[in-house]
N, C-alpha and C. Protein backbone atom coordinates (compact mmCIF):
# COMPACT_ATOMS: atom_id res chain seq x y z
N UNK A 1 0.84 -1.18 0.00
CA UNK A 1 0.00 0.00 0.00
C UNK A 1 0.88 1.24 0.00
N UNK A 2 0.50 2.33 -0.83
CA UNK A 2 1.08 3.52 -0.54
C UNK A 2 0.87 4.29 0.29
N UNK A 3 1.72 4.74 0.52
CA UNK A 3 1.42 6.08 1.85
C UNK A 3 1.94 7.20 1.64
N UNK A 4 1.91 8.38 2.07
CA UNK A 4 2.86 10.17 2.36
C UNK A 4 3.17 9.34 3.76
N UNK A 5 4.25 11.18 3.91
CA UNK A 5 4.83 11.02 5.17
C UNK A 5 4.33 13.05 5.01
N UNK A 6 3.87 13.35 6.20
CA UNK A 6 3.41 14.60 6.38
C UNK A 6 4.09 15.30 7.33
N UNK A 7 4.35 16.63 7.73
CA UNK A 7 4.38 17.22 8.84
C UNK A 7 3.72 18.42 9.68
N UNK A 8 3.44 18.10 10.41
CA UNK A 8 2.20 19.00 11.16
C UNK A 8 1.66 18.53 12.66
N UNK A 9 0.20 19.25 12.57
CA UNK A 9 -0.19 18.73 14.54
C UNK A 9 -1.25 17.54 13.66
N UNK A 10 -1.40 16.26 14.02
CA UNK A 10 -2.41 15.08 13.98
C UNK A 10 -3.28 16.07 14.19
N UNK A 11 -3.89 16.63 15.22
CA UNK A 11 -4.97 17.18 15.59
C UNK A 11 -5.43 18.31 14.77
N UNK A 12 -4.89 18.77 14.00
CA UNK A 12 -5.16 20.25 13.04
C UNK A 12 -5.39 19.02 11.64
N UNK A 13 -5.38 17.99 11.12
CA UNK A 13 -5.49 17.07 10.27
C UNK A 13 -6.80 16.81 9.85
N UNK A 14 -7.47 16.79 8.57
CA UNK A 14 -8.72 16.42 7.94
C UNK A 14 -8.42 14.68 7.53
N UNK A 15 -9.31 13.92 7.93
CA UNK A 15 -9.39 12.26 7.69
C UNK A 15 -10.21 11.32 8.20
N UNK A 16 -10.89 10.59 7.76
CA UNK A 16 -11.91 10.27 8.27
C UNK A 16 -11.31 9.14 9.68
N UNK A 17 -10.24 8.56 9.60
CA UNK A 17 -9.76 8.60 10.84
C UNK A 17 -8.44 8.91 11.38
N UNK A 18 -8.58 9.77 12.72
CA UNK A 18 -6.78 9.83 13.10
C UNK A 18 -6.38 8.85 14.45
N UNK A 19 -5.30 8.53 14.57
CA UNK A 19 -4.69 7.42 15.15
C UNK A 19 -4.19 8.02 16.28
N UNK A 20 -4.61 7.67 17.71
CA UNK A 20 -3.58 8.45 18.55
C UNK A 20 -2.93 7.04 19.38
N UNK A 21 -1.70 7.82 19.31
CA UNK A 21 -0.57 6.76 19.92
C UNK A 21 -0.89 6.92 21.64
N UNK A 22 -2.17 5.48 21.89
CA UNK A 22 -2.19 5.18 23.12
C UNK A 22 -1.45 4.11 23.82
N UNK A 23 -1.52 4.27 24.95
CA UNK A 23 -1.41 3.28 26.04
C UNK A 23 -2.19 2.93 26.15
N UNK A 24 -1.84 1.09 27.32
CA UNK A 24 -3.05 0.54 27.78
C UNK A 24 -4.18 0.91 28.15
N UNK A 25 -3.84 1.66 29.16
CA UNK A 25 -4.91 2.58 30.14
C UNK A 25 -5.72 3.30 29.09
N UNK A 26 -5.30 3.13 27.83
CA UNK A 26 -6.26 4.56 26.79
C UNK A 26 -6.41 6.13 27.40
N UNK A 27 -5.66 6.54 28.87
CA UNK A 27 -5.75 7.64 29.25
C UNK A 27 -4.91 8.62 28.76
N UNK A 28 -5.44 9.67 27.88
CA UNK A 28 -5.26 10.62 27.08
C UNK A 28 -3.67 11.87 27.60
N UNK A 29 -2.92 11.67 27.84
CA UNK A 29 -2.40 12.48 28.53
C UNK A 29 -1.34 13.34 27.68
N UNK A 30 0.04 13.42 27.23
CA UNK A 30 0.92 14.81 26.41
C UNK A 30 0.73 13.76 25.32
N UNK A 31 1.78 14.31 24.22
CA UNK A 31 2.20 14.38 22.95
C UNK A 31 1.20 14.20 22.00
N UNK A 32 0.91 13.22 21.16
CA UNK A 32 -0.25 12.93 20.67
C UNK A 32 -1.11 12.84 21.20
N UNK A 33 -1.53 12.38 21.80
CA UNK A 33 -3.18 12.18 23.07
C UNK A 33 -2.82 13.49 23.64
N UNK A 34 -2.57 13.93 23.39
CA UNK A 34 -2.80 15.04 24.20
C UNK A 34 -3.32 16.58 23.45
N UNK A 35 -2.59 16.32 21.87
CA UNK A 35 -3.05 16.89 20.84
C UNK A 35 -4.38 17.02 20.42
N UNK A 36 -4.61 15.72 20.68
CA UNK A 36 -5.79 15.33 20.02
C UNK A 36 -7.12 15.67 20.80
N UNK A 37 -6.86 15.14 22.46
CA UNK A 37 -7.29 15.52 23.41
C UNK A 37 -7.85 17.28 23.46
N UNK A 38 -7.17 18.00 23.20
CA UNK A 38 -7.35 19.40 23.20
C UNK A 38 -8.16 19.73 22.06
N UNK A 39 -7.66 19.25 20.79
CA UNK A 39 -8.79 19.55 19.39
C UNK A 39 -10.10 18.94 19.50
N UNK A 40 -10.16 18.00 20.22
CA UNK A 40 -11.56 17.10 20.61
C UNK A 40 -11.97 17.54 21.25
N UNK A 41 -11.36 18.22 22.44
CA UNK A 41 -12.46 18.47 23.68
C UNK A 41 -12.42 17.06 24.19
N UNK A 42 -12.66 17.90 25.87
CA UNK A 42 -12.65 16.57 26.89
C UNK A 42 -13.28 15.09 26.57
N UNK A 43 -14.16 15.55 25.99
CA UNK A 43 -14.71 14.29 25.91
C UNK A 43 -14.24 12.73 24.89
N UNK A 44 -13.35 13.15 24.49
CA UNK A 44 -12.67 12.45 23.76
C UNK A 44 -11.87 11.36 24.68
N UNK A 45 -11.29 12.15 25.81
CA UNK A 45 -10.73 11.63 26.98
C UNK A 45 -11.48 10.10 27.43
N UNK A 46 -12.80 10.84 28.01
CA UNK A 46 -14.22 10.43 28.82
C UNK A 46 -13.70 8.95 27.92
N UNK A 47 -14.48 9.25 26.87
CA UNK A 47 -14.58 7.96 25.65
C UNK A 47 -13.65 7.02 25.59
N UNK A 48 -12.37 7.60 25.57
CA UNK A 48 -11.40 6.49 25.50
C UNK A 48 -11.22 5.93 26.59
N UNK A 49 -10.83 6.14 27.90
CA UNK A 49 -11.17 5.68 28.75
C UNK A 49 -12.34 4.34 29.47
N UNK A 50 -13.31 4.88 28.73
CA UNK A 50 -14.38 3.83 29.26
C UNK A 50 -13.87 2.75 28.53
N UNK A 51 -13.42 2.68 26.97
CA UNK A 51 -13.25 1.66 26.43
C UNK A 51 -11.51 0.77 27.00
N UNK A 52 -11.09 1.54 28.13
CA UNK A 52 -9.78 0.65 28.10
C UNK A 52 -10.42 -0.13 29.91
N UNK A 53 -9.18 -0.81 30.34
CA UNK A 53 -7.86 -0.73 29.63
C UNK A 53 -8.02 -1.66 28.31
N UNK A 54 -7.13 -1.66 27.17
CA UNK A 54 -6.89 -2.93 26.06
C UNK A 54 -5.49 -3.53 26.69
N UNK A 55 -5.45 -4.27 25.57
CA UNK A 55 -4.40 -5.24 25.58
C UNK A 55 -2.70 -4.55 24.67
N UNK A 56 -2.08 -4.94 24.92
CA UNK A 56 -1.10 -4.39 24.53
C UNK A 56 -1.03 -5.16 22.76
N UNK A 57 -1.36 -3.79 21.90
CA UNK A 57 -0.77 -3.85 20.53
C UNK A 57 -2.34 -3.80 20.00
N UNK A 58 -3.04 -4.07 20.45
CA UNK A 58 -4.30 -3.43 20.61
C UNK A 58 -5.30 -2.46 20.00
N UNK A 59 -6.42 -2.29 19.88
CA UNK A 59 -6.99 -0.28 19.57
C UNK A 59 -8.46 -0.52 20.55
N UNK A 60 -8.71 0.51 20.12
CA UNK A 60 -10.05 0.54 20.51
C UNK A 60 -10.48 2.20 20.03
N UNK A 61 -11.68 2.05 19.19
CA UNK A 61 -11.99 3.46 18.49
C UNK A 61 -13.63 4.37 19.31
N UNK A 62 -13.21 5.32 18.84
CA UNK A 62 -14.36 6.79 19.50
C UNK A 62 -14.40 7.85 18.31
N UNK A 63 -15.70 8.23 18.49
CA UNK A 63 -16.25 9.34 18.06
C UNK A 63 -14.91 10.57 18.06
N UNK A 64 -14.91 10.89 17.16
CA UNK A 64 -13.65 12.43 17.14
C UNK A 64 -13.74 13.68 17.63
N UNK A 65 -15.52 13.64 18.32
CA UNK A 65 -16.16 14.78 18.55
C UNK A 65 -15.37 15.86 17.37
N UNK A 66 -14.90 17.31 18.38
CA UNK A 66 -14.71 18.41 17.70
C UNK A 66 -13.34 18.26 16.99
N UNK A 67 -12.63 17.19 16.34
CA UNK A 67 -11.85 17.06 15.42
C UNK A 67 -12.30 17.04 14.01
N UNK A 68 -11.41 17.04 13.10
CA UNK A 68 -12.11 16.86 11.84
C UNK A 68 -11.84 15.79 10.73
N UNK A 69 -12.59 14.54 11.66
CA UNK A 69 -12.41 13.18 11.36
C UNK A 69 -13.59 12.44 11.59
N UNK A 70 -13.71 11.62 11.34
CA UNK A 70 -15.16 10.54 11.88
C UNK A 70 -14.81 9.69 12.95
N UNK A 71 -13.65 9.19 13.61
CA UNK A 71 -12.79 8.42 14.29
C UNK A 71 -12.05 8.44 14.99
N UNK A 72 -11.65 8.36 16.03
CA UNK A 72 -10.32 8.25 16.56
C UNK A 72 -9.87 6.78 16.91
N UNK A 73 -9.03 6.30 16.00
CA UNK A 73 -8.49 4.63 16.82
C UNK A 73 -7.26 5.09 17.80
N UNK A 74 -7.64 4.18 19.08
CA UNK A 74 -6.45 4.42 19.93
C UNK A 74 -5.82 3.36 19.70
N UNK A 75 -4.33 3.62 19.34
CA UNK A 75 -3.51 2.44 19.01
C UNK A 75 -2.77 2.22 20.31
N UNK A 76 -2.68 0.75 21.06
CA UNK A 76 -2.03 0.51 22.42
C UNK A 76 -0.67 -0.09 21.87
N UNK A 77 0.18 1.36 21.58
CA UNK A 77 1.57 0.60 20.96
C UNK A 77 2.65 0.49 22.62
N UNK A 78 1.82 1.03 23.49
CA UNK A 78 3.07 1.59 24.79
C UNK A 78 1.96 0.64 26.00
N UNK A 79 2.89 0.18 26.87
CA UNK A 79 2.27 -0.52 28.06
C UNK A 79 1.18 1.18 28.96
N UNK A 80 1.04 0.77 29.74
CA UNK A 80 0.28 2.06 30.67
C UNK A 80 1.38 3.02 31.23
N UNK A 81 1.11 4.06 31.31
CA UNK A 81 2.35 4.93 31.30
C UNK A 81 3.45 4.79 33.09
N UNK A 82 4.76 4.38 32.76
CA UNK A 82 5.28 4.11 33.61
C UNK A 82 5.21 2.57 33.71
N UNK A 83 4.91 1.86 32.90
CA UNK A 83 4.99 0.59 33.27
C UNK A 83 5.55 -0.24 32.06
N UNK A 84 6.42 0.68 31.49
CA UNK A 84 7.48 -0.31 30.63
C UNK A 84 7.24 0.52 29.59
N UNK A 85 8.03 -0.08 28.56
CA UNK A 85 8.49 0.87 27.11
C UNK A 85 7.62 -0.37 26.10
N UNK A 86 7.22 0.49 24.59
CA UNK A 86 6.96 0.16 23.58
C UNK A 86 7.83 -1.19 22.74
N UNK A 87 7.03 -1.95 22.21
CA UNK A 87 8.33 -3.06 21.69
C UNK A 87 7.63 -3.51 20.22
N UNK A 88 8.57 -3.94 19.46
CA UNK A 88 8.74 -3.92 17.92
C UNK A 88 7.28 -4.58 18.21
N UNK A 89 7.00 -5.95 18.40
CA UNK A 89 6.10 -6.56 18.51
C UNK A 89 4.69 -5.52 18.91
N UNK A 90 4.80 -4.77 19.60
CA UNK A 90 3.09 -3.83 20.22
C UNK A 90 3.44 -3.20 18.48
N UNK A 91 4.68 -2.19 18.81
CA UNK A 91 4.51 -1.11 17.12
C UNK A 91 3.56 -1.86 16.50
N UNK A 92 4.30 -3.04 15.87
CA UNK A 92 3.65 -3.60 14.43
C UNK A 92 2.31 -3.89 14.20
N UNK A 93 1.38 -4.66 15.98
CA UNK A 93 0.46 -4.93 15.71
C UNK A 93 -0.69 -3.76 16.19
N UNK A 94 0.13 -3.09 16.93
CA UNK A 94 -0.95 -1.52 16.81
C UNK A 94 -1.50 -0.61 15.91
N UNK A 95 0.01 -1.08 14.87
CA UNK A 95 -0.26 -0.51 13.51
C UNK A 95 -1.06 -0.97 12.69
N UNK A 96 -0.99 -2.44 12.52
CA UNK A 96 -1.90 -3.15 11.86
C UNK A 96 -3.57 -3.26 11.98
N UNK A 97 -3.50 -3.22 13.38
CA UNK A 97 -4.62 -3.49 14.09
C UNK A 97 -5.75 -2.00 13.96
N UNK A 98 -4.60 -0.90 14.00
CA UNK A 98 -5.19 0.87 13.71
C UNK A 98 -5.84 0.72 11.99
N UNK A 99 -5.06 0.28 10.92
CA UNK A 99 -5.34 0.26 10.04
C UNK A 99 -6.62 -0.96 9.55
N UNK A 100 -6.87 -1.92 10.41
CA UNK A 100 -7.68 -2.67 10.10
C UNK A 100 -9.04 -1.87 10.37
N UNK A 101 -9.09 -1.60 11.68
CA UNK A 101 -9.99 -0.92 11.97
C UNK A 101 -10.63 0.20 11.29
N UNK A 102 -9.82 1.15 10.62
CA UNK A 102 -10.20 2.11 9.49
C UNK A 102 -10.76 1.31 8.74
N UNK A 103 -10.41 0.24 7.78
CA UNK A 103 -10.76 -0.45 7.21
C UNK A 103 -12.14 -0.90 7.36
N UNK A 104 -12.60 -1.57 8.33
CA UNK A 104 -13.60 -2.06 8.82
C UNK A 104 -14.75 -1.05 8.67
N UNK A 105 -13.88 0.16 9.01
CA UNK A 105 -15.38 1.11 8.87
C UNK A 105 -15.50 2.21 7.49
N UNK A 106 -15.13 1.22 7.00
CA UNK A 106 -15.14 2.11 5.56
C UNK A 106 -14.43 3.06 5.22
N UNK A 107 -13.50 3.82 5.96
CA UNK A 107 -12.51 4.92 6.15
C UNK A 107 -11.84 4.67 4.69
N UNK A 108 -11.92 6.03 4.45
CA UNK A 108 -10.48 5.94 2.42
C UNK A 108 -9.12 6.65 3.28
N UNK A 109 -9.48 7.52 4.48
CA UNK A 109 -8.59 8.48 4.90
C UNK A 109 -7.66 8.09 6.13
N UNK A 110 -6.87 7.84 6.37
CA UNK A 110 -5.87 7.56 8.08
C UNK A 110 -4.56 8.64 8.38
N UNK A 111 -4.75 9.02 9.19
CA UNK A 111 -3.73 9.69 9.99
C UNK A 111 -3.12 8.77 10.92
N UNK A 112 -1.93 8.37 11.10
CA UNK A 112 -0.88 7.81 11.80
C UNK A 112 0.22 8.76 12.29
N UNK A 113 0.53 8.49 13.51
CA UNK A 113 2.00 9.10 13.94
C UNK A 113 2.83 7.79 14.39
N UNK A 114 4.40 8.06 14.93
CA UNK A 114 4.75 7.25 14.95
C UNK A 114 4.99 6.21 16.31
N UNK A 115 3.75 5.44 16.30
CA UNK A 115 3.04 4.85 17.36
C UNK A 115 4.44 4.15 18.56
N UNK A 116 4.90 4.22 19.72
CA UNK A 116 5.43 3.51 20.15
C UNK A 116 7.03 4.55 20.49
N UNK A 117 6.87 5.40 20.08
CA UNK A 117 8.16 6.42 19.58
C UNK A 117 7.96 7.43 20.86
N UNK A 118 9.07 8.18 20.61
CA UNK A 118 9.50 9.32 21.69
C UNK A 118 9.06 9.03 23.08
N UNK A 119 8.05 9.47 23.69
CA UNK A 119 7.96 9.55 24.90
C UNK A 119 7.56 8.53 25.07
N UNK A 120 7.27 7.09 24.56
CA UNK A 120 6.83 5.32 24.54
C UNK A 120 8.42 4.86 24.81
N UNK A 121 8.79 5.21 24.44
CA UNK A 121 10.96 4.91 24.48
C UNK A 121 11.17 4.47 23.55
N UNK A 122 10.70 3.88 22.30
CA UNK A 122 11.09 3.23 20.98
C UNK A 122 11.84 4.31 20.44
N UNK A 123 13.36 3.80 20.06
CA UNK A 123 13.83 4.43 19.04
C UNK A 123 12.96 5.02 17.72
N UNK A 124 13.22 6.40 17.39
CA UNK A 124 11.78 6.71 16.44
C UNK A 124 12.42 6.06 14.93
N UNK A 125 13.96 5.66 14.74
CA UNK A 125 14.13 5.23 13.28
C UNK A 125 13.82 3.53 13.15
N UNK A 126 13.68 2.69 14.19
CA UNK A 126 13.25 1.75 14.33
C UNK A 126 11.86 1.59 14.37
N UNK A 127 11.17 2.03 14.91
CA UNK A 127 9.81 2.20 14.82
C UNK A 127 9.15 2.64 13.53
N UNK A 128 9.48 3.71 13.29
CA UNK A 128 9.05 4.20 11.72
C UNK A 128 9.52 3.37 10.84
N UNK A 129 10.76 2.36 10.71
CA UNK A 129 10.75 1.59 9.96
C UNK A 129 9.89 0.16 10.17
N UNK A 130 9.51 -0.07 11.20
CA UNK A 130 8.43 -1.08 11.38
C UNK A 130 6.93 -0.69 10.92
N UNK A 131 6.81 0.82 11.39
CA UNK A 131 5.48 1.23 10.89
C UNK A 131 5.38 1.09 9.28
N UNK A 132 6.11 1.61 8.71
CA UNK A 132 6.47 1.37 7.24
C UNK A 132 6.44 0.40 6.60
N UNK A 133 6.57 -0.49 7.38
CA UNK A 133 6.95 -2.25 6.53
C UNK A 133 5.06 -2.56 6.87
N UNK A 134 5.15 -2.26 7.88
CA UNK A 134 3.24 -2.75 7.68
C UNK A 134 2.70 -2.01 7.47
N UNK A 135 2.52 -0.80 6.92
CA UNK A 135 1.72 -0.02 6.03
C UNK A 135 1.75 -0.20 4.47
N UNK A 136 3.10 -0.65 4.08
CA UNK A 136 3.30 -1.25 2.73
C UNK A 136 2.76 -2.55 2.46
N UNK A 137 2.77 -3.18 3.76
CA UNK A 137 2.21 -4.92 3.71
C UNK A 137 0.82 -4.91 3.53
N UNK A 138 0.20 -3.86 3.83
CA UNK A 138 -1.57 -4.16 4.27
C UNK A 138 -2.02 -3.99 3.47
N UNK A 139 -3.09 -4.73 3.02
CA UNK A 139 -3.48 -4.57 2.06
C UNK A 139 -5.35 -4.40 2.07
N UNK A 140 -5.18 -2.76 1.51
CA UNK A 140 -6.90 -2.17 2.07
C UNK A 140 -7.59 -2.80 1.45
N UNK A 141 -9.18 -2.70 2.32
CA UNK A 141 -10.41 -2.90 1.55
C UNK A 141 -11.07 -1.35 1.22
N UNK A 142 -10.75 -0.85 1.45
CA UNK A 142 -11.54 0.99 1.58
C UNK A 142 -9.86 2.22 1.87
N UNK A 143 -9.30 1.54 2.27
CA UNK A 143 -8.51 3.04 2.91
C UNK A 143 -7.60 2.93 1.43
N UNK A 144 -7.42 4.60 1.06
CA UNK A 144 -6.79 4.76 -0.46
C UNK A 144 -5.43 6.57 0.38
N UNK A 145 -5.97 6.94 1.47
CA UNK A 145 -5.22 7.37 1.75
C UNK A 145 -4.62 7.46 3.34
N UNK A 146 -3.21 7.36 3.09
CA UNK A 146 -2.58 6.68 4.38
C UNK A 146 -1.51 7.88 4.53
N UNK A 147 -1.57 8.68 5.70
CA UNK A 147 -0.94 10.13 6.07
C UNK A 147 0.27 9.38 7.02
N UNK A 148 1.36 9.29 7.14
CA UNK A 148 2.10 8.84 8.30
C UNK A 148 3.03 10.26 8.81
N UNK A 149 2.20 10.97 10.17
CA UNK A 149 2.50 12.09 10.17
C UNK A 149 3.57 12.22 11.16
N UNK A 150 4.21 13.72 10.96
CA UNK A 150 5.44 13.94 12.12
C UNK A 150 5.26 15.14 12.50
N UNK A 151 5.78 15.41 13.86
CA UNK A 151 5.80 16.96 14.26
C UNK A 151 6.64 18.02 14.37
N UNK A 152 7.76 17.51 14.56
CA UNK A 152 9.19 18.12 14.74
C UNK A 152 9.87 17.38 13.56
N UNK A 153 10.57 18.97 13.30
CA UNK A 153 11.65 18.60 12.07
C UNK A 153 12.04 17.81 11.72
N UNK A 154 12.84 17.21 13.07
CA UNK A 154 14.14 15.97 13.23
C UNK A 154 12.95 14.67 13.01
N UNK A 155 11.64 14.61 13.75
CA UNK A 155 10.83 13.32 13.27
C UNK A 155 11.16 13.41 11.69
N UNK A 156 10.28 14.15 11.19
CA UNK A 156 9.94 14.54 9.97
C UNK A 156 10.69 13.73 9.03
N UNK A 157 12.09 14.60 9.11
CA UNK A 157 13.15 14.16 8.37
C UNK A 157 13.73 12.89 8.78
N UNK A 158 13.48 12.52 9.65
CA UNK A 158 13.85 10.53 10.57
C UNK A 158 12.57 9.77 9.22
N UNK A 159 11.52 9.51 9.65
CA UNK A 159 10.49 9.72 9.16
C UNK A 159 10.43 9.30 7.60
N UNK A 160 10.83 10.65 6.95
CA UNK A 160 10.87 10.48 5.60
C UNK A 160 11.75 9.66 4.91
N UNK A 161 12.61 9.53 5.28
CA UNK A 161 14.07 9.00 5.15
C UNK A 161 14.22 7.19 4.99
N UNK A 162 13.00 7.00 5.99
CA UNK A 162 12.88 5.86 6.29
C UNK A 162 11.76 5.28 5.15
N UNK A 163 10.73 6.03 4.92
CA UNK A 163 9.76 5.65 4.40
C UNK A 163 9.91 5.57 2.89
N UNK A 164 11.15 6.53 2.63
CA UNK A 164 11.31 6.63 1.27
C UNK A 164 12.12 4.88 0.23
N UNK A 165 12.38 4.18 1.44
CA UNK A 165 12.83 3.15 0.79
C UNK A 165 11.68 2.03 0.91
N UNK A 166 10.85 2.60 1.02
CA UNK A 166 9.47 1.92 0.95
C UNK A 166 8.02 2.56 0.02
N UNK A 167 8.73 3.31 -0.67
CA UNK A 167 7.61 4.23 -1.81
C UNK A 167 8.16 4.34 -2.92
């Protein structure tokens, strides 16, 4: 499957679904969830929450409220916060598991960041190259566009770099 590699806030993003890089707990707290959290309004929080905890590698999806998406899948690429780091194994199937789910609901549109990365402890050029290998592997029933977004420069350019030997 093809994909971009974008840079910007997930939460300022048009798609019928965006991906926030959760934890078990699904509790919404900085970087991405936290982005997203703020463009949604609280209640985005509320929502994810009721639906956890999941399982590690995991999702579980909500209403986007005041975002401008139909979706939010929470991808469980990171254990509950403070209780261990992200591992190749959660990345891959959080990723998979985020994109199935678009799938499932008819979604053409996905926003991804790089699930399991920065404040999860995954190296972000290891990770983005795992996210990459299963975004190229999957193969949609509905999703035709696949955003794999970054926020900071240095992602960005990590990011692109990686993805480009996969496009």
């Amino acid at each position: 499957m093809q994909f971009t590699v974008v840079q910007g806030d997930i939460a300022q993003q048009s798609a019928d679904a965006l991906v926030n890089a959760a934890g078990t707990s699904l509790r919404m707290g900085s970087g991405v969830a936290g982005a997203l959290r703020r463009g949604a309004g609280e209640g985005l929080n509320e929502a994810a929450m009721a639906k956890g905890p999941v399982d590690l590698g995991s999702v579980a999806v909500t209403d986007a409220f005041d975002l401008d998406a139909n979706y939010v899948i929470h991808a469980a690429a990171m254990p509950h916060y403070g209780d261990g780091q992200a591992t190749a194994q959660s990345i891959r199937d959080a990723t998979r598991n985020a994109l199935a789910a678009a799938d499932e609901r008819g979604c053409e549109s996905l926003v991804m960041p790089a699930l399991g990365c920065g404040v999860a402890g995954f190296d972000t050029s290891e990770g983005a190259r795992l996210i990459c290998e299963e975004i190229s592997n999957y193969e949609p029933t509905t999703l035709t566009d696949v955003r794999f977004i970054a926020y900071s420069d240095e992602e960005f350019e990590t990011i692109r770099e990686i993805a480009s030997e996969f496009q």
